[in-house]
N, C-alpha and C. Protein backbone atom coordinates (compact mmCIF):
# COMPACT_ATOMS: atom_id res chain seq x y z
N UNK A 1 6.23 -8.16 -25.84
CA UNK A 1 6.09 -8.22 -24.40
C UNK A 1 5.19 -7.06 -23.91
N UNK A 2 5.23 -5.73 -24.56
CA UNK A 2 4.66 -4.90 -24.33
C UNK A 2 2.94 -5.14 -24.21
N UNK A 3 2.59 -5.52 -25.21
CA UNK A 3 1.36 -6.25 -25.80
C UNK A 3 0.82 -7.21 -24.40
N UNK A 4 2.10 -8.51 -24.21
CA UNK A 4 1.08 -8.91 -23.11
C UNK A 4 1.25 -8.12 -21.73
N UNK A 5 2.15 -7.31 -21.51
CA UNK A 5 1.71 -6.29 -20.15
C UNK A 5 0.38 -5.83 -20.65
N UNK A 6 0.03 -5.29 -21.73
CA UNK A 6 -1.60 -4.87 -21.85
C UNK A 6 -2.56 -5.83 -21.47
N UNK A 7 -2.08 -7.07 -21.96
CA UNK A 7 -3.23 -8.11 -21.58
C UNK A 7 -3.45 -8.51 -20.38
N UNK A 8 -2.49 -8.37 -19.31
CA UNK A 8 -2.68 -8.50 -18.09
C UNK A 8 -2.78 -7.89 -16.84
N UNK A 9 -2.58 -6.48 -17.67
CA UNK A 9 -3.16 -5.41 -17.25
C UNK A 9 -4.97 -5.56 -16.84
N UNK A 10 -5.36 -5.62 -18.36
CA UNK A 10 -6.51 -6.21 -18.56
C UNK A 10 -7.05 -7.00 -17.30
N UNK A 11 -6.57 -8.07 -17.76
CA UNK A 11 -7.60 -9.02 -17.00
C UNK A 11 -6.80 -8.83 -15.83
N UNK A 12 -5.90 -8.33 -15.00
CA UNK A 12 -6.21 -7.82 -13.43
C UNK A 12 -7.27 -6.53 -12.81
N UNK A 13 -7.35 -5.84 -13.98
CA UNK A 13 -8.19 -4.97 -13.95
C UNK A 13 -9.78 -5.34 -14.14
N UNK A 14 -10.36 -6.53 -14.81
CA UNK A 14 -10.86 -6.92 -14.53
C UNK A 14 -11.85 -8.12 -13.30
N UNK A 15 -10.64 -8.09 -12.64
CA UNK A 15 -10.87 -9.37 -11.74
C UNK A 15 -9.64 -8.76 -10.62
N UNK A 16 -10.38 -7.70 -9.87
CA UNK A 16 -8.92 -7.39 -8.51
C UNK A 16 -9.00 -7.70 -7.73
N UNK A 17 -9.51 -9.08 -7.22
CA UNK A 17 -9.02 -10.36 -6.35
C UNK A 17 -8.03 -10.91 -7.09
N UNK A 18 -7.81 -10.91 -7.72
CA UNK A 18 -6.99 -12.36 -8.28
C UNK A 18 -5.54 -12.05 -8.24
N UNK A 19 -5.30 -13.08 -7.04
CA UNK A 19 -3.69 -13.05 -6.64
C UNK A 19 -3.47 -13.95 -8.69
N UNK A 20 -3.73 -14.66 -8.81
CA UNK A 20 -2.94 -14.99 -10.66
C UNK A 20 -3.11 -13.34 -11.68
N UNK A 21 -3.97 -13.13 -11.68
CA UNK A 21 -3.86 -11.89 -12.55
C UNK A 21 -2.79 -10.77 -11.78
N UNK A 22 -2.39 -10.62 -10.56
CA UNK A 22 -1.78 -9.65 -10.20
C UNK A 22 -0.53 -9.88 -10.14
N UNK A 23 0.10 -11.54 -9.79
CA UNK A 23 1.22 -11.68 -10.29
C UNK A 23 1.70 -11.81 -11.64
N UNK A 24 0.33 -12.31 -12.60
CA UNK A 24 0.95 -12.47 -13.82
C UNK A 24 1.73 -10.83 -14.41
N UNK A 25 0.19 -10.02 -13.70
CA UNK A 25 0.95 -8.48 -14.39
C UNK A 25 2.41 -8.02 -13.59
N UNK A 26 2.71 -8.47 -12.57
CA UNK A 26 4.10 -8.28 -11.77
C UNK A 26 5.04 -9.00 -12.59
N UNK A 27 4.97 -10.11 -12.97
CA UNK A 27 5.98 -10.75 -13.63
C UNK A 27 6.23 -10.21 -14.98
N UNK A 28 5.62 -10.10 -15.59
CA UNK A 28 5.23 -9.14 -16.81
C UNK A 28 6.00 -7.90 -16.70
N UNK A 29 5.19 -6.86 -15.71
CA UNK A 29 5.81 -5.79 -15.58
C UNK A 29 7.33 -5.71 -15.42
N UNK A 30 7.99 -6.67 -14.28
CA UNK A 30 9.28 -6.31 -14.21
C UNK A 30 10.12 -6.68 -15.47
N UNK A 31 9.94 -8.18 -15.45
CA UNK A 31 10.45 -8.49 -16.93
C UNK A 31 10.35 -7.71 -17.83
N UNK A 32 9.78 -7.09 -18.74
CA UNK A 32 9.14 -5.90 -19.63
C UNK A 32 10.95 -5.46 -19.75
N UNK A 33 11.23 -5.15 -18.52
CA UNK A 33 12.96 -4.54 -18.81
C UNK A 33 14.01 -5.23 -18.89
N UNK A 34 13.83 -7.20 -18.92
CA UNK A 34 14.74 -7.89 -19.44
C UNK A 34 14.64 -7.81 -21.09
N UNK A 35 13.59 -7.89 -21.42
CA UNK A 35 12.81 -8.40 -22.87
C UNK A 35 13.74 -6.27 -23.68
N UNK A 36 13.18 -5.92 -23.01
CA UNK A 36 13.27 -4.36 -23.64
C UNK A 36 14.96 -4.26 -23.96
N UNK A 37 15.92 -4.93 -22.76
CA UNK A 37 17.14 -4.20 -22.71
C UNK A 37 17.62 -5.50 -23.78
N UNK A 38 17.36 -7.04 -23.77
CA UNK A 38 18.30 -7.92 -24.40
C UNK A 38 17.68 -7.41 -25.96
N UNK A 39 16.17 -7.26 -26.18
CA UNK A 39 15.65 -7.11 -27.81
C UNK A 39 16.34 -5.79 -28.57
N UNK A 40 16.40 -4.30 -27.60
CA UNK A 40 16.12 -2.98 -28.09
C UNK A 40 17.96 -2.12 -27.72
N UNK A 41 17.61 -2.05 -26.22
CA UNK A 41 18.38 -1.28 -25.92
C UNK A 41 19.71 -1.78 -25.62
N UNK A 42 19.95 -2.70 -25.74
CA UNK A 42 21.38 -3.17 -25.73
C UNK A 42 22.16 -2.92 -26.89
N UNK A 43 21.58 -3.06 -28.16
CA UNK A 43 22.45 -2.97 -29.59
C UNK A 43 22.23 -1.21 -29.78
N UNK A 44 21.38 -0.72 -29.40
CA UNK A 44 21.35 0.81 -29.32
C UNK A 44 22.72 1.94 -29.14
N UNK A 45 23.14 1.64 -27.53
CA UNK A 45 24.26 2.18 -27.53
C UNK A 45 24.59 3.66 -26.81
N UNK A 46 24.48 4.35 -27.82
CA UNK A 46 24.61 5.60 -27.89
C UNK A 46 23.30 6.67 -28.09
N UNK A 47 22.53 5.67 -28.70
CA UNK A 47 21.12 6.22 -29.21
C UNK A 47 20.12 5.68 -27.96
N UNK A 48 20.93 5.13 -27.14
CA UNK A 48 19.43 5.44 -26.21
C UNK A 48 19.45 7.04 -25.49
N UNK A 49 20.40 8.02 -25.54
CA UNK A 49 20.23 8.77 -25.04
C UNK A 49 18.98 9.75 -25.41
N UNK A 50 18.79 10.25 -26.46
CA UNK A 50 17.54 10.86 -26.79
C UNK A 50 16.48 10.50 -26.54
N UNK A 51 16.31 9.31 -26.19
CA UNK A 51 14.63 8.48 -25.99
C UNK A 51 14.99 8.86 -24.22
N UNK A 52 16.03 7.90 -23.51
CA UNK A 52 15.69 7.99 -22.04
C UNK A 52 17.19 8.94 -21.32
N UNK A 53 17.21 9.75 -21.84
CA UNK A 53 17.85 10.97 -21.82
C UNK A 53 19.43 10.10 -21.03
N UNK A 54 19.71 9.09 -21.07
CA UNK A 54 21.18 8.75 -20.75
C UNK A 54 21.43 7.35 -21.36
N UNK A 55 22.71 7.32 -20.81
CA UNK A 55 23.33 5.39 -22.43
C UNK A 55 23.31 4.64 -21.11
N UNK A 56 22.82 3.49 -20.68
CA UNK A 56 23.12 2.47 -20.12
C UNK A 56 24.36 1.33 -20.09
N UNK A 57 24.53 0.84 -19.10
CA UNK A 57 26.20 0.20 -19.30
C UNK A 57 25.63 -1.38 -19.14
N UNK A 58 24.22 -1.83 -18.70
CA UNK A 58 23.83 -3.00 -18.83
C UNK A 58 22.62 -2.98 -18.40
N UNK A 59 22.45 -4.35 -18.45
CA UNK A 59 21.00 -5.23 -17.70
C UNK A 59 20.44 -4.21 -16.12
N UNK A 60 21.61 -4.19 -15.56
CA UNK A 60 21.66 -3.94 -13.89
C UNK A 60 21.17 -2.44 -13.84
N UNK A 61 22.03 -1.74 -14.57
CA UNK A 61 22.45 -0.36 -14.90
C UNK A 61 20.85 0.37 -15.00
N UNK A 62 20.55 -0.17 -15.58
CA UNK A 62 18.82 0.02 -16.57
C UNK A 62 17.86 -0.39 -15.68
N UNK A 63 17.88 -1.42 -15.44
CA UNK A 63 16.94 -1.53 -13.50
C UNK A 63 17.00 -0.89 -13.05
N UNK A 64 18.59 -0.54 -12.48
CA UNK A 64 18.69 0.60 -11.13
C UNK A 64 18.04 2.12 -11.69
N UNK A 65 18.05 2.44 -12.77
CA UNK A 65 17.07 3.76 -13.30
C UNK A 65 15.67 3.82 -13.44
N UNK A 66 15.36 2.78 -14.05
CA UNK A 66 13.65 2.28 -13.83
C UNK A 66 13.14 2.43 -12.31
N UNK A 67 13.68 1.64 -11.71
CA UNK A 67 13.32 1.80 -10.16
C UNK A 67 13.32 3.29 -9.52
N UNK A 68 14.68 3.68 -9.53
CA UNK A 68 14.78 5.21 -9.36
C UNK A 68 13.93 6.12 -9.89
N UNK A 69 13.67 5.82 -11.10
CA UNK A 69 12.15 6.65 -12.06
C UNK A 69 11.11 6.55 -11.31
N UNK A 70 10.29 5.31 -10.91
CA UNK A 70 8.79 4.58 -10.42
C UNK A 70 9.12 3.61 -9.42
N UNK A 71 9.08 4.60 -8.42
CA UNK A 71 9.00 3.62 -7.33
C UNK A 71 8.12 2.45 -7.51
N UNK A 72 7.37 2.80 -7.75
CA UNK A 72 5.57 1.70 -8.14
C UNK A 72 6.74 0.41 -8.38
N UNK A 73 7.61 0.90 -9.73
CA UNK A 73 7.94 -0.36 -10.46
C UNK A 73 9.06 -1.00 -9.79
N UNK A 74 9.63 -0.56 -8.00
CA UNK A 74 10.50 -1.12 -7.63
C UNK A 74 9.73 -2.23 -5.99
N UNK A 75 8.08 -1.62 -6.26
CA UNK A 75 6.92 -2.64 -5.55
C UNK A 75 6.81 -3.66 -6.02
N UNK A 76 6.65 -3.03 -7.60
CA UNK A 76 6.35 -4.23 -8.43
C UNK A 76 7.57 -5.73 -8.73
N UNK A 77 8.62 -4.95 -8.15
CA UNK A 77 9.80 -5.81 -8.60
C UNK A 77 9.85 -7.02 -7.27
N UNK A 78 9.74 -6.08 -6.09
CA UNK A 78 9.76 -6.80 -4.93
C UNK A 78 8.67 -7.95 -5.13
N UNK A 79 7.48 -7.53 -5.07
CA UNK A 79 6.61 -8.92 -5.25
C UNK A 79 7.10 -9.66 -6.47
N UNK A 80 7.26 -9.46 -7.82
CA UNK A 80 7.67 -10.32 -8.61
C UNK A 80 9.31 -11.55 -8.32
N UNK A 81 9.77 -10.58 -7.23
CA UNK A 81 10.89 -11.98 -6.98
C UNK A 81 10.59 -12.56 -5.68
N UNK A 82 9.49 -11.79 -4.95
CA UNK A 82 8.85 -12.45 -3.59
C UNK A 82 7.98 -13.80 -3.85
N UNK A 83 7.34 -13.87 -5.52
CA UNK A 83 6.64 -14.98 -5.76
C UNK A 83 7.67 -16.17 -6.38
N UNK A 84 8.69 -15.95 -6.50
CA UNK A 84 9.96 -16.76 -6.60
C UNK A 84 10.34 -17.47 -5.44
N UNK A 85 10.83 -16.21 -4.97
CA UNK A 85 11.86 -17.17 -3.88
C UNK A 85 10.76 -17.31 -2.38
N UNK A 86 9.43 -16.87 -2.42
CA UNK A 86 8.57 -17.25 -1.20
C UNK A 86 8.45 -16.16 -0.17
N UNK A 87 9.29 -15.01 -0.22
CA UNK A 87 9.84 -14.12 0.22
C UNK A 87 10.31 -12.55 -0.02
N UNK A 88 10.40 -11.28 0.14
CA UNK A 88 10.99 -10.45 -0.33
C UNK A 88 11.68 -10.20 0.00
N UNK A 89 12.89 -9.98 -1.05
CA UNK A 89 14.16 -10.03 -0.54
C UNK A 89 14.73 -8.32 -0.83
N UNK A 90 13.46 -7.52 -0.76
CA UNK A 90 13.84 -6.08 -0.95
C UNK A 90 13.44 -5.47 0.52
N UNK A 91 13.26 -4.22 0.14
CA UNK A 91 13.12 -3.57 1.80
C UNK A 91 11.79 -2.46 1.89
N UNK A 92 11.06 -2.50 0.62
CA UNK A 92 9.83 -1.65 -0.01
C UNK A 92 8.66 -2.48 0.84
N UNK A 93 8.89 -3.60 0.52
CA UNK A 93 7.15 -4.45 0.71
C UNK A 93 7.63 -5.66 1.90
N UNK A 94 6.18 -4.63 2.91
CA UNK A 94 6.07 -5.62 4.12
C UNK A 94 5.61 -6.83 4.76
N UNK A 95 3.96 -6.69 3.33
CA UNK A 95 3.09 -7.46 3.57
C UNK A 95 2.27 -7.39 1.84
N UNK A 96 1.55 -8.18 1.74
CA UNK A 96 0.38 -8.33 0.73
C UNK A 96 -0.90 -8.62 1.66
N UNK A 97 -2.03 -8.47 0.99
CA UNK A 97 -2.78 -8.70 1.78
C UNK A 97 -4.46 -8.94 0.66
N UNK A 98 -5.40 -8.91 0.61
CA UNK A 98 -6.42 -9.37 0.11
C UNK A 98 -7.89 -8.86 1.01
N UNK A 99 -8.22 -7.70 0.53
CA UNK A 99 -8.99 -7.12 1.74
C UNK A 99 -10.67 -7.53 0.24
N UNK A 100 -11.63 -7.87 1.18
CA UNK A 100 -12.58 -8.65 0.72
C UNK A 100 -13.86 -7.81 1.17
N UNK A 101 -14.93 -6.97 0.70
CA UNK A 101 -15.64 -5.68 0.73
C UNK A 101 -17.30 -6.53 0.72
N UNK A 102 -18.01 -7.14 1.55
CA UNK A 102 -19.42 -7.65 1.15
C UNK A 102 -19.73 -6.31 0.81
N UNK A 103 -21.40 -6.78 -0.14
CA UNK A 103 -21.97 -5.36 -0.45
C UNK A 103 -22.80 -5.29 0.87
N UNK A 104 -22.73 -3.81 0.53
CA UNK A 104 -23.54 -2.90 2.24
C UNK A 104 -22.79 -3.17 2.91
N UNK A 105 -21.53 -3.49 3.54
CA UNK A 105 -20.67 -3.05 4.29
C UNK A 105 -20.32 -1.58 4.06
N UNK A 106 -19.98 -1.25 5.08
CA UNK A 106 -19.12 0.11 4.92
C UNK A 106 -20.40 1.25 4.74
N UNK A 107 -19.38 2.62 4.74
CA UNK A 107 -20.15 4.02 4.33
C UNK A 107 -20.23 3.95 2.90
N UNK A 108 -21.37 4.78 2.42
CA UNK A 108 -21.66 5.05 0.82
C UNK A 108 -19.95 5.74 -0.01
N UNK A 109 -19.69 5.30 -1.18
CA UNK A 109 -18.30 5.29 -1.15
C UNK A 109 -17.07 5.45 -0.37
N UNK A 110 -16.99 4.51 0.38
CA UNK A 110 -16.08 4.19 1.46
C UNK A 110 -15.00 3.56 0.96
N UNK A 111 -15.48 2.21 0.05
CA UNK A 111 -14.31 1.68 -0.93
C UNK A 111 -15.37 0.78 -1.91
N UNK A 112 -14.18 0.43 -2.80
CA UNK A 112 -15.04 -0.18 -3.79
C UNK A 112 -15.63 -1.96 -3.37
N UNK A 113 -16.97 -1.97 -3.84
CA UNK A 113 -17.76 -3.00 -3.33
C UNK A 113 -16.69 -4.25 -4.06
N UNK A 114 -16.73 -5.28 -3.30
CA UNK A 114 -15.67 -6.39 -3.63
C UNK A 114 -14.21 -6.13 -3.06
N UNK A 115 -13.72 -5.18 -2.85
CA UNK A 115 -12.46 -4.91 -2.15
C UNK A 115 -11.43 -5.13 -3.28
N UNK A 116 -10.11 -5.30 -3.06
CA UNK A 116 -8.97 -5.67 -3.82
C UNK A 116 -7.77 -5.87 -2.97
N UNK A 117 -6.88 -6.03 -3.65
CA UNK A 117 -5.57 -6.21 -3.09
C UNK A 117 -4.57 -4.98 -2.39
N UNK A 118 -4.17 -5.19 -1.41
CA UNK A 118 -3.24 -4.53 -0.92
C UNK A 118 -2.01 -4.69 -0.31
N UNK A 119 -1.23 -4.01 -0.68
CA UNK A 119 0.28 -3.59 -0.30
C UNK A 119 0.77 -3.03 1.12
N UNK A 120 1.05 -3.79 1.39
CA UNK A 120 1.56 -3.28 2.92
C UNK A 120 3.31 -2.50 2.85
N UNK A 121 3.87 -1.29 2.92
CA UNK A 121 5.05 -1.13 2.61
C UNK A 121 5.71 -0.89 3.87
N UNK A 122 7.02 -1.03 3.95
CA UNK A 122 8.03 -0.75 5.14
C UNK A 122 7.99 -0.16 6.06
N UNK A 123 6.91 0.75 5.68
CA UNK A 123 6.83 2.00 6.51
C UNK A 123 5.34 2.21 6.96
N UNK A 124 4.95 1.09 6.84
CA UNK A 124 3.50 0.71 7.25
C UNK A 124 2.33 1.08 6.59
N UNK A 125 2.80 2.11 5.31
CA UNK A 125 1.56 2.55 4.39
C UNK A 125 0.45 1.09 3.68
N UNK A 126 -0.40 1.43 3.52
CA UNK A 126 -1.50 0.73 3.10
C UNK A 126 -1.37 0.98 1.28
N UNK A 127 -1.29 0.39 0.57
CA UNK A 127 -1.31 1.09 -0.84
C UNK A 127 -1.83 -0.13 -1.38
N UNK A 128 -3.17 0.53 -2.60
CA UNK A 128 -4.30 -0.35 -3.22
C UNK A 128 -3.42 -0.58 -4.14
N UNK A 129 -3.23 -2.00 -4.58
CA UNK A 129 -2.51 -2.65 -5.67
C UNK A 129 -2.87 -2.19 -6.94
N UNK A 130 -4.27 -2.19 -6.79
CA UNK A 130 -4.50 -1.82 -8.62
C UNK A 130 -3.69 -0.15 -8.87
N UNK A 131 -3.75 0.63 -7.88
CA UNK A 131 -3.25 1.96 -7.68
C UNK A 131 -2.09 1.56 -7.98
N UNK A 132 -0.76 1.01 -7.70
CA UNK A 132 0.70 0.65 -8.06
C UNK A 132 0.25 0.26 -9.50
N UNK A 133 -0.23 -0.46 -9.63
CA UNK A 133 -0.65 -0.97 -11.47
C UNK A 133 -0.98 0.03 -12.25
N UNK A 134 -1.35 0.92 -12.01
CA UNK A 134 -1.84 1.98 -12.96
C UNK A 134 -0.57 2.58 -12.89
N UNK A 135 -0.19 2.95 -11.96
CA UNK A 135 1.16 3.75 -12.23
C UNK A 135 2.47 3.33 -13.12
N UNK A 136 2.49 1.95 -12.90
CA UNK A 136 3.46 1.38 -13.42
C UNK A 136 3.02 1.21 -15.03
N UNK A 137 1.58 0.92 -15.36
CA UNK A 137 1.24 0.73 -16.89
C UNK A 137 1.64 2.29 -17.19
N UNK A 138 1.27 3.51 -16.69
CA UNK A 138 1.46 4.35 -17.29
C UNK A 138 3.01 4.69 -17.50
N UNK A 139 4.11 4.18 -16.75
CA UNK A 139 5.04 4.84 -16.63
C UNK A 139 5.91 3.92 -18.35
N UNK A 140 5.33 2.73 -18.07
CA UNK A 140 5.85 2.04 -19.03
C UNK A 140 5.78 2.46 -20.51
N UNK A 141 4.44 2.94 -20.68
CA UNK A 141 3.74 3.31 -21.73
C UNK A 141 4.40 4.79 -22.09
N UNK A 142 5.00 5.22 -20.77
CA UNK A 142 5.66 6.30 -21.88
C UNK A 142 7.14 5.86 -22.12
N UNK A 143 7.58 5.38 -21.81
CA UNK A 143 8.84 4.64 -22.10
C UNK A 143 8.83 4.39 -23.54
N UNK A 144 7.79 3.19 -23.66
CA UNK A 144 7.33 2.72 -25.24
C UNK A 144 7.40 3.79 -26.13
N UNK A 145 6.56 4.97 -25.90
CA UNK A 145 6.26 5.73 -26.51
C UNK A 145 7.39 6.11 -26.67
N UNK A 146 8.49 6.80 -25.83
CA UNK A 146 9.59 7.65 -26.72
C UNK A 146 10.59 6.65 -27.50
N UNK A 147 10.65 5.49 -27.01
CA UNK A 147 11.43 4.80 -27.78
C UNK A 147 11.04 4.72 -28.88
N UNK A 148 9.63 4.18 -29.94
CA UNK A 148 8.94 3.99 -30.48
C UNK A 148 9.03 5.56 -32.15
């Protein structure tokens, strides 16, 4: 699973219009901690403490710390069950949005030519999607890493 969060990492990073590449990496991303806790950390036990410095009591348990860790990855969670149920049923994300950049618009690095996706949050911040994506690949990646 790890593997395809890279791949869709990838190709959202290649293509940051694309509402499919940005949910695929949302769905990906959150999942990442069903796949991790039913494959790894469930038969663990006692030994997850040295990798993520405490033992988990479940599925739920292990979310609620991820989230608490990376906020990013509790954005990422909201849109991944917002493309479910049509809706977000969290209290992080206000809006999505798709901001679209012709060239020669704008001041000389003002933003990047083509535009990308954006996050509208609760509190009215503006936050560039690929910006939540980077955070969240990195946060994951060290996860991997100490488990590993």
């Amino acid at each position: 699973m790890w593997e395809k969060l890279g791949t869709e990492f990838d190709d959202f990073k290649a293509n940051r219009l694309s509402t499919r590449h940005a949910l695929n990496f949302a769905l990906t991303a959150w999942h990442l901690s069903d796949w991790l806790w039913a494959t790894d950390l469930k038969v663990r036990g006692t030994s997850q403490i040295p990798q993520l410095g405490k033992e988990f009591t479940g599925l739920e348990n292990f979310q609620l710390h991820l989230r608490e860790k990376c906020s990013d990855l509790s954005i990422i969670s909201e849109i991944c069950h917002a493309s479910k149920h049509t809706r977000s049923e969290g209290t992080l994300v206000e809006s999505t949005a798709r901001l679209a950049i012709p060239y020669g618009s704008g001041a000389y690095g003002e933003s990047t030519y083509g535009g990308g996706l954006l996050v509208v949050t609760s509190n009215g911040r503006e936050r560039i999607y690929f910006d939540i994506v980077n955070t969240v690949m990195d946060y994951w990646k060290g996860i991997i890493d100490r488990l590993n």
